[in-house]
Protein backbone atom coordinates (compact mmCIF):
# COMPACT_ATOMS: atom_id res chain seq x y z
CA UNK A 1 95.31 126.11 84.35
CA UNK A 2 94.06 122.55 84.09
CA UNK A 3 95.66 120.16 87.10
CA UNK A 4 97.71 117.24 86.39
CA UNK A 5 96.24 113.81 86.82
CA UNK A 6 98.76 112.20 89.17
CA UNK A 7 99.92 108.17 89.11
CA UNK A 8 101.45 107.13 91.56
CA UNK A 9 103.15 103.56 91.82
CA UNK A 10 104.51 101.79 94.82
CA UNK A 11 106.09 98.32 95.07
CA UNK A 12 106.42 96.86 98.37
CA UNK A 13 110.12 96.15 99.77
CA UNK A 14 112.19 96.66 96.26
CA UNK A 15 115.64 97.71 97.24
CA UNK A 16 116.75 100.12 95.23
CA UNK A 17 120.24 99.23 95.52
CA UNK A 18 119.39 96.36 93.47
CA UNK A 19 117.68 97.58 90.36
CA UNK A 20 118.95 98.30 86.58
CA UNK A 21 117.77 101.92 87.33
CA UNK A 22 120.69 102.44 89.63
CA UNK A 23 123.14 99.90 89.12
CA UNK A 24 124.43 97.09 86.98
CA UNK A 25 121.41 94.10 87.75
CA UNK A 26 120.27 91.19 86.12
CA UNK A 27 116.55 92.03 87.11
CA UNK A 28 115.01 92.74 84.20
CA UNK A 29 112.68 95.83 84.59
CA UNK A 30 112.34 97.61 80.73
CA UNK A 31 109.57 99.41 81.34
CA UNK A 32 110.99 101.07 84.45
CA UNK A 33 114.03 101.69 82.60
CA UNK A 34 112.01 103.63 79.45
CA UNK A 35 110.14 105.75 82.17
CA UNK A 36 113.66 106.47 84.26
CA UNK A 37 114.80 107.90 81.12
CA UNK A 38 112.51 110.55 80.81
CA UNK A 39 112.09 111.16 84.44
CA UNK A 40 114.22 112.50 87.05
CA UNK A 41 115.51 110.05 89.27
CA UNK A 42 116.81 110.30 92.78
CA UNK A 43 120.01 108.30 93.38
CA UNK A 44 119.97 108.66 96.92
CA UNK A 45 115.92 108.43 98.25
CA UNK A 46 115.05 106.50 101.40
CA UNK A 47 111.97 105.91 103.18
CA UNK A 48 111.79 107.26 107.14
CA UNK A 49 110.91 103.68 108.97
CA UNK A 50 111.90 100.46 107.32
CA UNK A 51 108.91 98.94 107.87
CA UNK A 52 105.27 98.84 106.10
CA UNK A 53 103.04 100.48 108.24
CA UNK A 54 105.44 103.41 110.01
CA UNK A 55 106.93 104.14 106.28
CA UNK A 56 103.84 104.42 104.82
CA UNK A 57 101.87 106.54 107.49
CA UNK A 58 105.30 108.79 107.32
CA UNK A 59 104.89 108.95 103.41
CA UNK A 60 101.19 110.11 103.01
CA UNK A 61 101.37 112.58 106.30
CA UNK A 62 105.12 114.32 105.45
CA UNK A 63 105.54 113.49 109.14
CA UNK A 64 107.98 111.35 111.30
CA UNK A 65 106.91 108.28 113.14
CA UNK A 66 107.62 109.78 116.41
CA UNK A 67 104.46 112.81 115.40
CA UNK A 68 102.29 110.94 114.16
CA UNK A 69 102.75 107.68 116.62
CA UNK A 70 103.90 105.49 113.75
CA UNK A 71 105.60 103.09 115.56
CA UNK A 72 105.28 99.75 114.34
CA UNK A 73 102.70 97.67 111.77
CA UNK A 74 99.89 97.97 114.49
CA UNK A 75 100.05 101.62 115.19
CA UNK A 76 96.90 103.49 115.03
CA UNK A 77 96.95 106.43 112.17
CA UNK A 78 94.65 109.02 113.58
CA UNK A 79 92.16 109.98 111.06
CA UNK A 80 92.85 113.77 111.97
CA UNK A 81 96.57 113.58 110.14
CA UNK A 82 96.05 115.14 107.32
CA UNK A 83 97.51 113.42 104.23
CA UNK A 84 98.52 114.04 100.49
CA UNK A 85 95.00 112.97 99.58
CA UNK A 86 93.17 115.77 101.98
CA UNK A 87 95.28 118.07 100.31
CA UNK A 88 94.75 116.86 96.77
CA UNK A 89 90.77 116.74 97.55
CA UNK A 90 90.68 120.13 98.58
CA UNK A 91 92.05 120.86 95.29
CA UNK A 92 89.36 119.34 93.57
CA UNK A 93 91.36 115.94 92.79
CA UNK A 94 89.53 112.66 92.57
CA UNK A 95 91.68 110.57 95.12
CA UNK A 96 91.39 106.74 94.84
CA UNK A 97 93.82 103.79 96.09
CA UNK A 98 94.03 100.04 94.64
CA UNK A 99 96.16 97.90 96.98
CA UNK A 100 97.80 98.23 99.98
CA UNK A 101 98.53 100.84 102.60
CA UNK A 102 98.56 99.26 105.90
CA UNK A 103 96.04 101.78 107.19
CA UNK A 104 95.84 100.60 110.90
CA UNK A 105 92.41 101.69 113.08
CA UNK A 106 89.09 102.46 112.10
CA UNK A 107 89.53 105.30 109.54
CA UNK A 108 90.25 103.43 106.39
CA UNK A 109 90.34 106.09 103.89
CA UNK A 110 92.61 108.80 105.08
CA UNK A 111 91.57 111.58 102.50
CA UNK A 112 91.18 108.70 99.37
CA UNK A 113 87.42 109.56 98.29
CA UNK A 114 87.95 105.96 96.94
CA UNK A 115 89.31 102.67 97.78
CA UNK A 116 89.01 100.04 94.76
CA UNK A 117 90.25 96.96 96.80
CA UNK A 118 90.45 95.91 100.69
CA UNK A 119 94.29 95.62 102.60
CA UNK A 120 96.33 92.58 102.14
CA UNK A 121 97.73 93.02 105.57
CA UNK A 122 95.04 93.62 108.72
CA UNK A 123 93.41 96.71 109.96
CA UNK A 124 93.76 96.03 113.67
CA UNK A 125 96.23 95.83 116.45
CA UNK A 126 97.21 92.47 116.54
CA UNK A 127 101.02 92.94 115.51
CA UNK A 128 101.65 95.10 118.31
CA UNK A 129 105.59 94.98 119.54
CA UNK A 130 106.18 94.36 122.82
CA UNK A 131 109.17 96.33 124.81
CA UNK A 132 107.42 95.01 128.16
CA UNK A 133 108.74 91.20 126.38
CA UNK A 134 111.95 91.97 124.63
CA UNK A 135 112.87 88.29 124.50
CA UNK A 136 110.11 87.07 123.70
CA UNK A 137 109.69 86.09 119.86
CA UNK A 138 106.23 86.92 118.50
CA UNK A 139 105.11 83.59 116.65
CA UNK A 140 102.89 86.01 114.02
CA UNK A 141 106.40 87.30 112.57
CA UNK A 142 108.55 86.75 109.62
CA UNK A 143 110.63 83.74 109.81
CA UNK A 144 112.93 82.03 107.46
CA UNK A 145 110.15 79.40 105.61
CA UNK A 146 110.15 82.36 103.07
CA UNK A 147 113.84 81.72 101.95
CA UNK A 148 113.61 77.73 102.86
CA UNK A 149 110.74 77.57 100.40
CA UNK A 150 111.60 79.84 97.72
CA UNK A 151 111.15 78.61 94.16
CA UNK A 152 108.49 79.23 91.44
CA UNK A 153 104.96 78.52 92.05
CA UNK A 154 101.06 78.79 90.03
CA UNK A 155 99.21 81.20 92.88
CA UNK A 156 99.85 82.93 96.43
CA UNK A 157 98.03 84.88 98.63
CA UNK A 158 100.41 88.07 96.87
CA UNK A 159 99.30 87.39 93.28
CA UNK A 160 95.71 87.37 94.09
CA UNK A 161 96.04 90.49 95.95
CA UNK A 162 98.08 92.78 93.00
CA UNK A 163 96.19 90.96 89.86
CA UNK A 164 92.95 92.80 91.26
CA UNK A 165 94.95 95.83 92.67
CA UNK A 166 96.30 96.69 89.02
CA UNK A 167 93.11 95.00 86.95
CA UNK A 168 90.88 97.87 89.40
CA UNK A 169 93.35 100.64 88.84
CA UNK A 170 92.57 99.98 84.78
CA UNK A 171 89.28 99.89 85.33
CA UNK A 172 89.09 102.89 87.26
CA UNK A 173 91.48 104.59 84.65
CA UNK A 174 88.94 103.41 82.13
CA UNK A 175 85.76 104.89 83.96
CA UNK A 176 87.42 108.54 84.92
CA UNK A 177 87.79 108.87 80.97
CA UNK A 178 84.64 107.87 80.17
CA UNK A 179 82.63 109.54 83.37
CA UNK A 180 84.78 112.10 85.04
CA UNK A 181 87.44 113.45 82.27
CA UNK A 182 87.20 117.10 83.37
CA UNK A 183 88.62 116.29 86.83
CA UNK A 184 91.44 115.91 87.71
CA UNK A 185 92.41 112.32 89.46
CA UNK A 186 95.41 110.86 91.52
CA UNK A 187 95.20 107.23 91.82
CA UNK A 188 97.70 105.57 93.94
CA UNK A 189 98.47 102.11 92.72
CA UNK A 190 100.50 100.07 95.85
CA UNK A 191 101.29 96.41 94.89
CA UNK A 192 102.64 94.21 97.25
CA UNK A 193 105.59 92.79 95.42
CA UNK A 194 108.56 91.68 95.57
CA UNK A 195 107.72 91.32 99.05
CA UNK A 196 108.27 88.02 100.46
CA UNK A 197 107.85 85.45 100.39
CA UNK A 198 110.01 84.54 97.96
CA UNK A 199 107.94 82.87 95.17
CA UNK A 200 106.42 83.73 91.75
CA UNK A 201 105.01 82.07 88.58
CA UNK A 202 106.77 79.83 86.36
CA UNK A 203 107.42 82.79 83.71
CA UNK A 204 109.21 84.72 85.99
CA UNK A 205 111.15 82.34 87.28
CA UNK A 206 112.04 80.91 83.99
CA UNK A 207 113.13 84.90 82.82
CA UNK A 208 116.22 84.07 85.31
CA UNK A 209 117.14 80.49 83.81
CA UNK A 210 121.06 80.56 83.07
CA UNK A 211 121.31 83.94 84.40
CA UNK A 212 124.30 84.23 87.28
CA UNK A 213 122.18 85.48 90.12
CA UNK A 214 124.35 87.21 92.54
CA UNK A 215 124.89 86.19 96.36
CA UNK A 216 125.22 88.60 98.91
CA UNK A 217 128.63 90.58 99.14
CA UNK A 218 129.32 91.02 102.30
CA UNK A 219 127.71 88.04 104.32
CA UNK A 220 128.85 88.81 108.14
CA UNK A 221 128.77 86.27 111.09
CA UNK A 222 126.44 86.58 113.63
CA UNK A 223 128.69 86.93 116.38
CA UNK A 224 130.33 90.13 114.00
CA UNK A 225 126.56 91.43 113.74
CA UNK A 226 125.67 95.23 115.79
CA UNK A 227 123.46 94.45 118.21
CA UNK A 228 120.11 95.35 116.60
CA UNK A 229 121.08 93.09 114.10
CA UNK A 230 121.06 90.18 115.90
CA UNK A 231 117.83 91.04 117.77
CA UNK A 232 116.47 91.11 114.25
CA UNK A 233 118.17 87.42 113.73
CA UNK A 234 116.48 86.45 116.73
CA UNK A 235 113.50 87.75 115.68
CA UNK A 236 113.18 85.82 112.35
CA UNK A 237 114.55 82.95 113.90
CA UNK A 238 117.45 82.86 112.01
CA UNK A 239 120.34 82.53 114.68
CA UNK A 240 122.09 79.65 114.72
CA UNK A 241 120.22 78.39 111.85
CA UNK A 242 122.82 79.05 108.63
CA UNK A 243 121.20 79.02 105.53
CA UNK A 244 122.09 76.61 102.73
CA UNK A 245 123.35 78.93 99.63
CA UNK A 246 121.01 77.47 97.19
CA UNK A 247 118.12 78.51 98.85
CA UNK A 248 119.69 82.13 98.96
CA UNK A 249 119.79 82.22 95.12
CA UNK A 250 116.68 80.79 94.69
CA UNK A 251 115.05 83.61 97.41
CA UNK A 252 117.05 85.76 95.16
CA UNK A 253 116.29 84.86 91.72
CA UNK A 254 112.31 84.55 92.87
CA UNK A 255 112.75 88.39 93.95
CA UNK A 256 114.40 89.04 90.43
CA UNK A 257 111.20 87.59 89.63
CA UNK A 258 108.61 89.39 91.58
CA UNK A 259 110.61 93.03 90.38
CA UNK A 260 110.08 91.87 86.94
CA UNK A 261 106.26 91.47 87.67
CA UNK A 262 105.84 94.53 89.23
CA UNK A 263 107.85 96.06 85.67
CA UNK A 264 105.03 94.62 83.76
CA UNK A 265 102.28 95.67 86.01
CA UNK A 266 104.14 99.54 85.18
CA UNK A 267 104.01 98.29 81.89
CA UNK A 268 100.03 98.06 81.66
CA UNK A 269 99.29 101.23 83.59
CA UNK A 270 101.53 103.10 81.18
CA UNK A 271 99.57 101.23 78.51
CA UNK A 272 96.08 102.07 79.85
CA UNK A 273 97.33 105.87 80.24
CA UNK A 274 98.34 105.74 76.37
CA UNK A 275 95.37 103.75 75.57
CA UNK A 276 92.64 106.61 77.14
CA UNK A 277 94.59 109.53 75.98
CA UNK A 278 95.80 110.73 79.33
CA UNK A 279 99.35 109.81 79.13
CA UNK A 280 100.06 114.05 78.65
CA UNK A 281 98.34 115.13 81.16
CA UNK A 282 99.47 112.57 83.89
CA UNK A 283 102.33 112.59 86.33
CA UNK A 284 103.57 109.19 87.06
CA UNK A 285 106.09 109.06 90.60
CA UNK A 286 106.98 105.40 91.08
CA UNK A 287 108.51 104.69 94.86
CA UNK A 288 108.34 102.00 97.27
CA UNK A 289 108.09 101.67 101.31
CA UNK A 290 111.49 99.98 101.82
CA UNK A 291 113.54 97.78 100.46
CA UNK A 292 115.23 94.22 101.85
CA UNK A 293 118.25 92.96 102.82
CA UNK A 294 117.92 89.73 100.92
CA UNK A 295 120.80 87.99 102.68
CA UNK A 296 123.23 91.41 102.79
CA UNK A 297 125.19 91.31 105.83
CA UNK A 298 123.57 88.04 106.80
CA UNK A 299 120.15 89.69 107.27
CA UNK A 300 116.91 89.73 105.76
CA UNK A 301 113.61 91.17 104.88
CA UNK A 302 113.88 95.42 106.16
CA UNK A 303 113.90 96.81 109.96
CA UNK A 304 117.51 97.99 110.05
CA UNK A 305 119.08 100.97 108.47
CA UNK A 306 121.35 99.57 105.78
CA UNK A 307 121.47 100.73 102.60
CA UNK A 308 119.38 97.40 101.07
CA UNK A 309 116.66 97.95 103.47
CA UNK A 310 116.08 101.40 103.76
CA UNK A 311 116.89 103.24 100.37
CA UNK A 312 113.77 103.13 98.13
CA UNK A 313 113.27 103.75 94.29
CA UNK A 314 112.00 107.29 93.42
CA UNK A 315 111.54 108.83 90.07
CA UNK A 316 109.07 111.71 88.83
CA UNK A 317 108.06 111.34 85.49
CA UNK A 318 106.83 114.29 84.00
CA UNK A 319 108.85 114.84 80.38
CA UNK A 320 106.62 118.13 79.64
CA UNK A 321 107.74 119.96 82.62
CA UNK A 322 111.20 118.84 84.07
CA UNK A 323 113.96 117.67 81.87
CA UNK A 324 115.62 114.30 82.51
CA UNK A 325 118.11 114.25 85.07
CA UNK A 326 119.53 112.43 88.15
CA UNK A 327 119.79 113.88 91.44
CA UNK A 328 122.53 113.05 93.90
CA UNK A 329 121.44 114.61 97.30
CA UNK A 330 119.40 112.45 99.24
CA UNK A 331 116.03 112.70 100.12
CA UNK A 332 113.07 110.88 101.42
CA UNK A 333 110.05 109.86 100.94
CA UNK A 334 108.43 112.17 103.82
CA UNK A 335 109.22 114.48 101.14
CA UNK A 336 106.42 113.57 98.61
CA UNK A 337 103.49 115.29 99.93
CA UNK A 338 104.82 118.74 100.01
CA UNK A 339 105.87 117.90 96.41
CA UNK A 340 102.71 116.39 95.18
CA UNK A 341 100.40 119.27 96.48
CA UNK A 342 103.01 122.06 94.70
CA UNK A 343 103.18 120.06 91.30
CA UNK A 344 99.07 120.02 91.61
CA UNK A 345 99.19 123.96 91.95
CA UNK A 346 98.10 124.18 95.58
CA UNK A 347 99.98 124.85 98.90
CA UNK A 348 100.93 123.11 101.95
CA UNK A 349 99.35 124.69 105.60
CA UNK A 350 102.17 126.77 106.74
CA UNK A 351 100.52 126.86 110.29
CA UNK A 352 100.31 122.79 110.42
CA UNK A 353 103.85 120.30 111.15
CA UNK A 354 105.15 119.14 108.30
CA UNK A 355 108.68 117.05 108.37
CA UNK A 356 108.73 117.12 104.67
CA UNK A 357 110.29 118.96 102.54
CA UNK A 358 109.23 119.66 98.61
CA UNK A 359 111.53 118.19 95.95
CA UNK A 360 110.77 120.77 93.26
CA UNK A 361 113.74 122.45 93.36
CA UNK A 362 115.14 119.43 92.83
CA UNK A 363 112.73 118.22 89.99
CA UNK A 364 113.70 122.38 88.49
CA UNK A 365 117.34 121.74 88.50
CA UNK A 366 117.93 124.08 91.22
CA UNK A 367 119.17 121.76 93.62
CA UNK A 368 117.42 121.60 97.69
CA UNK A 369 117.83 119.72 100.55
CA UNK A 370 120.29 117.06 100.99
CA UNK A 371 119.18 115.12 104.34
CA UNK A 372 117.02 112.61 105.59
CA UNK A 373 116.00 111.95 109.23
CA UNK A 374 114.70 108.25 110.45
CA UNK A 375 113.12 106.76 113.14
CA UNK A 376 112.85 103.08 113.73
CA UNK A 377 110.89 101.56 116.67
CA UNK A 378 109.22 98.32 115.84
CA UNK A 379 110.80 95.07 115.39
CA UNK A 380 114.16 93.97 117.14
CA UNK A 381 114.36 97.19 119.12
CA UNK A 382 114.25 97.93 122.54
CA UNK A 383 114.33 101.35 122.06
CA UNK A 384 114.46 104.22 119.16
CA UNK A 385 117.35 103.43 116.98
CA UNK A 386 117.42 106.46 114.65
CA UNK A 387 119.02 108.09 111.68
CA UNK A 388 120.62 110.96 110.28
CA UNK A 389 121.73 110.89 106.50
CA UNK A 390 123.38 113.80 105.27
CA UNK A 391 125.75 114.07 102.59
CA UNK A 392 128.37 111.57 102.55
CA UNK A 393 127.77 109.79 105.75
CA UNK A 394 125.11 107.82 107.10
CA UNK A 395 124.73 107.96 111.17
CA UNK A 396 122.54 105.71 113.00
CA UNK A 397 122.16 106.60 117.05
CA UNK A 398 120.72 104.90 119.98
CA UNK A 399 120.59 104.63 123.40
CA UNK A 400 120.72 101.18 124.02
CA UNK A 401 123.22 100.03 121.77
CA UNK A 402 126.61 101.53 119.88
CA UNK A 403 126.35 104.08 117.26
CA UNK A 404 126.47 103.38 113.49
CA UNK A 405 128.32 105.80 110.90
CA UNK A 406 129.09 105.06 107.69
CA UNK A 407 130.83 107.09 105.05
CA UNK A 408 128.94 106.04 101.42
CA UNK A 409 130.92 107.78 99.33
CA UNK A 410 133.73 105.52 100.24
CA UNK A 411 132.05 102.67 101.68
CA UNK A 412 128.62 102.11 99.80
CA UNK A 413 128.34 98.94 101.06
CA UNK A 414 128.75 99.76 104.37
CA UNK A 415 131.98 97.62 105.86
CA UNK A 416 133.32 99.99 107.86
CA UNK A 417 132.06 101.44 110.91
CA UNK A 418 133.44 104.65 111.36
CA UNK A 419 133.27 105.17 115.02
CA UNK A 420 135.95 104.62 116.28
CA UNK A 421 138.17 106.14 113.40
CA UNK A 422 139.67 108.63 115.07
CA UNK A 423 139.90 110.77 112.24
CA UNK A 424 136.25 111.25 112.56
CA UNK A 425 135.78 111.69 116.40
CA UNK A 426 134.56 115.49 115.53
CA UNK A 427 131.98 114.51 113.37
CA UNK A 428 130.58 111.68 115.12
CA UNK A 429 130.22 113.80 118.63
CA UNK A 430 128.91 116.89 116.42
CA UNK A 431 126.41 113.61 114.93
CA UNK A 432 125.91 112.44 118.58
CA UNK A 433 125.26 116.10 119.81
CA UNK A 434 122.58 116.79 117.04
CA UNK A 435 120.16 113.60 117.84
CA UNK A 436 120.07 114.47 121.21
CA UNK A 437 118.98 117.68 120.68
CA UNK A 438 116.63 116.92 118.31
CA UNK A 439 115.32 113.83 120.02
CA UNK A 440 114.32 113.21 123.90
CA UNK A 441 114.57 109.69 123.48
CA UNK A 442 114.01 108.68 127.45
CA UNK A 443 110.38 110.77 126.38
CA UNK A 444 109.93 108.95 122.92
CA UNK A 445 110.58 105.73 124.88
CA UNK A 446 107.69 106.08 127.32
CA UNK A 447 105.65 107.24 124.21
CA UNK A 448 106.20 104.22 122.48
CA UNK A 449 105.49 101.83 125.45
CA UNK A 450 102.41 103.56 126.53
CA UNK A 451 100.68 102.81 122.95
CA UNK A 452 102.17 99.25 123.28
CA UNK A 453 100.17 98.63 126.31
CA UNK A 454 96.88 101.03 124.96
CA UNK A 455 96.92 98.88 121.73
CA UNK A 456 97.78 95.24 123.75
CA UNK A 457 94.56 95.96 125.98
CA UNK A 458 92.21 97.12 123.34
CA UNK A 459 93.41 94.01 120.78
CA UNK A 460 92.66 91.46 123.39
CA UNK A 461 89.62 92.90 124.83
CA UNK A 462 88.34 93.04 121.21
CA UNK A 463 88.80 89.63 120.51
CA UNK A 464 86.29 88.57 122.90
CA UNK A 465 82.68 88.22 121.37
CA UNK A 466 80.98 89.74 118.47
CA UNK A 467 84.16 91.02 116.31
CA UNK A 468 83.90 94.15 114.50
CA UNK A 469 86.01 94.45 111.78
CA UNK A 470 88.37 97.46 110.93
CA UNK A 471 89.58 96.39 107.10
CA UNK A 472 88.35 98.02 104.27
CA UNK A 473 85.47 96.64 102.57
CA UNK A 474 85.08 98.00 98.92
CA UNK A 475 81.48 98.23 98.20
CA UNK A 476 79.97 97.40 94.61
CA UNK A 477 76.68 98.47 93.66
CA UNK A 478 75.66 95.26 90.80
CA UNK A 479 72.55 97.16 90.20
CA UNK A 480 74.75 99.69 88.13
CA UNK A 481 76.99 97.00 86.38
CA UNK A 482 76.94 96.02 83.35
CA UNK A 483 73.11 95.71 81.36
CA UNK A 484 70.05 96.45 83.74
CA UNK A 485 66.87 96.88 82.91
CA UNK A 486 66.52 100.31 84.12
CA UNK A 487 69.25 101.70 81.70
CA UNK A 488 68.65 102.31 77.86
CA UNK A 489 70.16 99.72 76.52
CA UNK A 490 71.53 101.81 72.87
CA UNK A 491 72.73 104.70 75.96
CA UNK A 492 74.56 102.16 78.21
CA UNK A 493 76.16 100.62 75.62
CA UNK A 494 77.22 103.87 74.07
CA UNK A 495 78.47 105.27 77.49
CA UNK A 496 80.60 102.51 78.26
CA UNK A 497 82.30 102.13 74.91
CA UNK A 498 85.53 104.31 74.54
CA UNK A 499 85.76 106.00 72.52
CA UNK A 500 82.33 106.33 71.87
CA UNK A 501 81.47 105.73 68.46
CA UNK A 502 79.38 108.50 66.74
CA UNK A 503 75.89 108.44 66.35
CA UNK A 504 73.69 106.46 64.24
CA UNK A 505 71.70 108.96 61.68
């Protein structure tokens, strides 16, 4: 039986809260909508760190942060952890990724036999958190000019980075059908919007003109804030520094803006699929990394386990083999390479870890697992803060500050803390009981702080002299391009037309 071609989409801190796909938006996203309605979509998916690197390094490997040593955007991802793309290689896959992954360390690839574009964000360990310096603010970090400058603009650093990220992923859609049809390919396209900052072209913007652009619902005070969260307003340099409401909408409406890009970016993938004839016999999964708070609860950008930061998009889209349908249970996105490998015909390595759990029961209609497990140790911490999510309630433990537990199906927006309801002392201590058990965190905290202080050493004894750089560098070979004098001119030409025409007589 001939493998699927896989696509698989990822946008970059869209909170799935937020879009038309699960609730009643303004953000305009058709194309989304017109594959959700074929697909099966997951109500209740979440990534496993809300943060790039850790969520991302969790989503290729099926493994926790704490495993794999995923523990903030400068953690190293050793090259031995094998990945959805090993495991689609072995199967005789092409694997290729345009755009970003936050790959941190020397191995750049990670099981991709291609990469079409470099990282927007850098290879080395220069955003290293520091638990040694827990008041100390790292100037590299967020802060709030993203909001304070938030309006429509002509370029950024973003839109440079995605136009060649989806004009590659064409282009290599256009050469596997005219080079390498008979195998099989997964190409993982990962743009880097909506992510702030909060800006994006003139047509965007102007989509949003007149429209009534929600604020935030439930806007707390700092002083009402758990403590992580205001750590995290320290962090971002946010406390004591209110922020005027019309630069909220306007942060807002430019995010409307950037979700609607990344809608038409789906848009022309879909297009290009249709347009080479592979639209059949390709599996399209469109998820994201984490989502962001965008002025919830007084907070932005991700790093905490609310609902706007750490619930993603996910939906499979595969009309010829699983019938349309929503699923309720939640799941994460750890869970994707177990599914990818079955839905390619292969099988995970029952004799390696693997955190993750497959989905296609799910995708069957036969129902599966209804839990996700979280571990958060970057940003704002000063120790693990983790989370259990398991049918109706969401439970967030740590040892450093008072535990978290929120009932969503009565309280989706999370208002009320739940622990100290004493109707729900049983649960929480059963809740309480079950993370220590399944994590030594005193352990896990000397785990983290040792690669801290590895990755601090290395970073600044690396900076000194003849710098050798870790980020991707695609490699183009001109001398194969286009018209050389080498190649038959009547064969080029013929070869890189599609489809080709027939032959002259």
């Amino acid at each position: 039986m001939k493998r699927p071609n896989i696509l698989f989409i990822m946008a970059d801190q869209m909170a799935a809260p937020l879009l038309p796909i699960y609730a009643d938006s303004p953000i305009k996203m058709p194309h989304l909508a017109k594959l959700a309605e074929q697909a099966v979509v997951f109500d209740s998916a979440y990534c496993n760190s809300p943060l790039c690197a850790p969520s991302r390094f969790t989503l290729v490997s099926g493994q926790l942060p704490s495993r794999i040593g995923a523990y903030d955007n400068a953690a190293d991802f050793p090259a031995d952890v094998p990945t959805y793309a090993h495991y689609l290689r072995r199967l005789g896959y092409h694997t290729a990724l345009s755009g970003k992954m936050h790959f941190c360390g020397p191995d750049q690839l990670h099981g991709y036999e291609q990469r079409l574009t470099s990282d927007i964000y850098p290879a080395d360990y220069g955003w290293a958190v520091n638990w040694d310096a827990p008041d100390e603010r790292p100037s590299w970090y967020h802060n709030m000019a993203s909001v304070l400058q938030a309006g429509p603009c002509v370029r950024t650093n973003q839109l440079d980075f995605d136009e060649e990220v989806v004009f590659k992923a064409r282009q290599y859609l256009y050469d596997h059908v005219r080079e390498h049809a008979d195998r099989p390919f997964c190409l993982t396209v990962s743009m880097t919007h909506p992510h702030d900052p909060y800006t994006i072209p003139r047509h965007y913007w102007d989509l949003y003109e007149g429209v009534d652009i929600p604020m935030p619902l439930n806007p707390l005070e700092q002083d009402q804030q758990d403590p992580h969260a205001q750590r995290l307003l320290k962090v971002y340099d946010l406390w004591d520094k209110p922020l005027p409401a019309d630069k909220i909408r306007d942060a807002r409406r430019a995010y409307f803006g950037a979700c609607s890009y990344i809608d038409d970016n789906i848009g022309k993938l879909v297009q290009t699929l249709e347009e080479c004839g592979l639209a059949d016999d390709t599996l399209i999964v469109f998820s994201g990394d984490h989502g962001d708070m965008l002025g919830e609860r007084g907070l932005w950008y991700k790093m905490h386990w609310f609902e706007m930061s750490a619930r993603v998009p996910l939906l499979v889209h595969a009309p010829k083999r699983f019938q349309a349908s929503r699923v309720a249970a939640s799941v994460s996105t750890c869970d994707l390479l177990p599914t990818l490998v079955e839905l390619a015909g292969g099988e995970v390595q029952s004799n390696l870890h693997l955190d993750g759990r497959s989905l296609l029961g799910h995708l069957q209609g036969q129902g599966g697992h209804d839990e996700v497990i979280g571990e958060y140790m970057a940003e704002g911490t000063v120790g693990p803060l983790l989370m259990i999510r398991r049918g109706a309630y969401k439970f967030v433990y740590s040892e450093d500050d008072p535990c978290l537990l929120y009932d969503l199906s009565r309280d989706p927006h999370e208002r009320e803390n739940l622990t100290d309801s004493p109707d729900h002392q049983t649960l929480l201590q059963a809740l309480v009981d079950e993370a220590r058990q399944r994590w030594d965190v005193p352990a896990l905290r000397q785990q983290v702080l040792a690669s801290q202080r590895r990755r601090r050493l290395v970073a600044q004894a690396l900076a000194i002299g003849t710098l050798t750089s870790w980020d991707h560098q695609p490699l183009v070979d001109a001398s194969q391009q286009y018209m050389r004098n080498h190649i038959d001119l009547d064969d080029l030409e013929r070869k890189a037309r599609y489809p080709q025409p027939a032959p002259l007589d």
